[in-house]
Structure formats: structure tokens, C-alpha cells
Protein backbone atom coordinates (compact mmCIF):
# COMPACT_ATOMS: atom_id res chain seq x y z
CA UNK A 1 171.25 0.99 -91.70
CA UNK A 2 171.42 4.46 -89.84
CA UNK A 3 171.94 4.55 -86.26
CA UNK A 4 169.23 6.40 -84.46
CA UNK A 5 170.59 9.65 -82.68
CA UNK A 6 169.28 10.66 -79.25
CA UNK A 7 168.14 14.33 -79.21
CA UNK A 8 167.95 16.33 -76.82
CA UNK A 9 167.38 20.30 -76.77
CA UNK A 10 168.25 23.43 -74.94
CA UNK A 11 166.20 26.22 -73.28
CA UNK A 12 167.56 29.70 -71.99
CA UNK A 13 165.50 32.03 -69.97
CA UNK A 14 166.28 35.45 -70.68
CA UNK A 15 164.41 38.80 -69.71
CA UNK A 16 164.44 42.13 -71.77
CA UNK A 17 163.77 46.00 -71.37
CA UNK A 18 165.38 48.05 -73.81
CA UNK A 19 168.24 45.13 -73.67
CA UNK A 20 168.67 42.01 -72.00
CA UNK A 21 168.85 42.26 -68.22
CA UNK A 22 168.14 39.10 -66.70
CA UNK A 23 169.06 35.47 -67.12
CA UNK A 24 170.43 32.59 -66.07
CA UNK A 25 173.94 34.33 -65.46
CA UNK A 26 172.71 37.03 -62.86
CA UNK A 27 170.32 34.60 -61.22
CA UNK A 28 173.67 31.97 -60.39
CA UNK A 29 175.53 35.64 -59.74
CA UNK A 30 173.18 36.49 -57.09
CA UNK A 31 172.44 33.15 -55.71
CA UNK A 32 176.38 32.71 -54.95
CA UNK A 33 176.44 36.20 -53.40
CA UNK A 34 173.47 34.67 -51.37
CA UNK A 35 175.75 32.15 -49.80
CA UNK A 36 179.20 34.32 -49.85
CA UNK A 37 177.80 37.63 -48.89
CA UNK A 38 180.05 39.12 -51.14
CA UNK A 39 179.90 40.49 -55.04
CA UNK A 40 183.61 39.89 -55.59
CA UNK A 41 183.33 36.25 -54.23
CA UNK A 42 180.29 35.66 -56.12
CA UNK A 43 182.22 36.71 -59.69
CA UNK A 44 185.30 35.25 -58.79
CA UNK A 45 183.39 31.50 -58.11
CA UNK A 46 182.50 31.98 -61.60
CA UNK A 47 185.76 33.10 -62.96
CA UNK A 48 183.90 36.47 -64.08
CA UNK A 49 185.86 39.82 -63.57
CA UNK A 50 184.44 42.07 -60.71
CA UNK A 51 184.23 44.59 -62.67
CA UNK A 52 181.94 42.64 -65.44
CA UNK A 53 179.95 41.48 -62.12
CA UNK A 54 179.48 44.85 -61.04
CA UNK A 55 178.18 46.28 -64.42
CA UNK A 56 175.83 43.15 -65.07
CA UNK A 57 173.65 43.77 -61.34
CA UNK A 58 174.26 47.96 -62.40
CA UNK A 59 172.49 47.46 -65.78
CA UNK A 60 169.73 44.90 -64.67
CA UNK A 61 169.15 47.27 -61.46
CA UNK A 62 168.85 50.17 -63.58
CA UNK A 63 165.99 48.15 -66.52
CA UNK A 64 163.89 46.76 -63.63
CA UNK A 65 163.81 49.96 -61.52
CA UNK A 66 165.03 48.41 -58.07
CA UNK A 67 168.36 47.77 -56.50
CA UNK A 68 169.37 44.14 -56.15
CA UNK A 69 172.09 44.42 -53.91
CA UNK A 70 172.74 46.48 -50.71
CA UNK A 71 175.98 46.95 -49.41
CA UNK A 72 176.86 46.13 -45.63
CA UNK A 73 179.71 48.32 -44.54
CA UNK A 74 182.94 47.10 -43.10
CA UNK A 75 183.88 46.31 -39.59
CA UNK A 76 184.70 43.99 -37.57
CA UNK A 77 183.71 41.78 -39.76
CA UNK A 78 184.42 43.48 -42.86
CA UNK A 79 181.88 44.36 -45.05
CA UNK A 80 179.50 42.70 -48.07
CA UNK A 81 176.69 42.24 -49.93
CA UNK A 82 173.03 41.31 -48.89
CA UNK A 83 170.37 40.22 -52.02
CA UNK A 84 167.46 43.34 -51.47
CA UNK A 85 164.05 41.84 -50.76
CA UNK A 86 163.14 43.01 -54.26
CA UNK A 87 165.78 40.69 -55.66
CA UNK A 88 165.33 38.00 -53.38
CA UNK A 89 160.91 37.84 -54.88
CA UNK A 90 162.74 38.57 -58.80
CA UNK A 91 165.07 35.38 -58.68
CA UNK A 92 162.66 33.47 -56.69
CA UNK A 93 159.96 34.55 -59.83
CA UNK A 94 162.29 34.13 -62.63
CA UNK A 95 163.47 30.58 -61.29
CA UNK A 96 159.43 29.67 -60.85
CA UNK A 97 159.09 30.91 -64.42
CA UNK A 98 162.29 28.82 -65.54
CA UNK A 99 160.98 25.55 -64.04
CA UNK A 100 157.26 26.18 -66.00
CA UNK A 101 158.98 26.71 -69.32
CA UNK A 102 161.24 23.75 -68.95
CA UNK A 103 158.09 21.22 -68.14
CA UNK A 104 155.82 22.61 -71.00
CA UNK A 105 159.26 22.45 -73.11
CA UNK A 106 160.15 19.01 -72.06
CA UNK A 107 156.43 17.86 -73.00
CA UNK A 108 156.08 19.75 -76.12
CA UNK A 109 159.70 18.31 -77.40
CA UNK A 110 158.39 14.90 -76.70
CA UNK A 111 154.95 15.69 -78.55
CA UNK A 112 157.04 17.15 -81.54
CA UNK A 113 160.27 15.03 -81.64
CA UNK A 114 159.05 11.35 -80.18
């Protein structure tokens, strides 16, 4: 007698232009620089590489045509990074479109594999 197997399955939301520019990645990026104010905390939380962090938001800035981060200049309290507005309405979208695709997915998988 074969044992029954539960299945499960996985979904990942990715945007395109000319190449991929958005996805699950930048959206955690960008929410962590939310909360640190800062691009180099936000990588390093992740254990990504400033530099990669810095060329992921430069080549998903430059396929949707508006800046995701502005830069707040040192001082007293040293400086950071601020999500723009346009970013802020993008994640907020993309996450919206996430959570649709996941409940059709999650009903569809049950339809097809119940």
C-alpha cells in the first residue's frame, strides 16, 4: 500500500521590462530599508552585498522609470534612505497583486490537485 504524500506548491511573483525588475527580493529589500532607513542595513539583514543591493533598486529604478529611494544627507544624525512615494504605491501594488495570485492559486491547486 502507498502512503499518500501531502502536496503542496510554490508561487513567485516576478515583474519584467526588458528583464526582470521586481520581485519578492526588492519588495523585502525595500520594506527593511522602510524600518532601518538605511540601504546598507537593509542588504546586510539579508546577508546581500551592498553593492548587489545597490545595483538591484539601480536596475528596477531605471525599467519602471521612477526612483525608489531618496537619499537623506548626513548630519547630526547621519544620513539614509527614505522609500519615494512612487515606491511606497509600487510595493504596496505588487504586494496587493501577490496576495490575489496566491488566493486564486490556493483555490485553483485545490480544484486541480484535491
Amino acid at each position: 500500500m502507498q502512503q499518500e504524500r501531502q502536496l503542496h506548491y510554490g508561487l513567485i511573483v516576478r515583474i519584467y521590462g526588458d528583464e526582470k525588475c521586481f520581485g519578492p527580493g526588492i519588495a523585502q529589500l525595500l520594506e527593511r530599508v522602510q524600518v532601518t532607513h538605511s540601504l546598507r542595513q537593509a542588504a546586510a539583514s539579508m546577508n546581500m552585498a551592498y553593492s548587489k543591493a545597490w545595483r538591484i533598486v539601480k536596475t528596477a529604478e531605471e525599467t519602471l522609470g521612477f526612483k525608489l529611494l531618496m537619499s537623506v544627507t548626513g548630519g547630526k544624525g547621519g544620513g539614509g534612505a527614505e522609500l519615494t512615494a512612487e515606491a511606497l504605491n509600487f510595493l504596496q501594488r505588487f504586494r496587493e497583486f501577490e496576495s490575489a495570485l496566491r488566493s486564486y492559486a490556493d483555490e485553483a491547486f485545490v480544484e486541480f490537485f484535491s
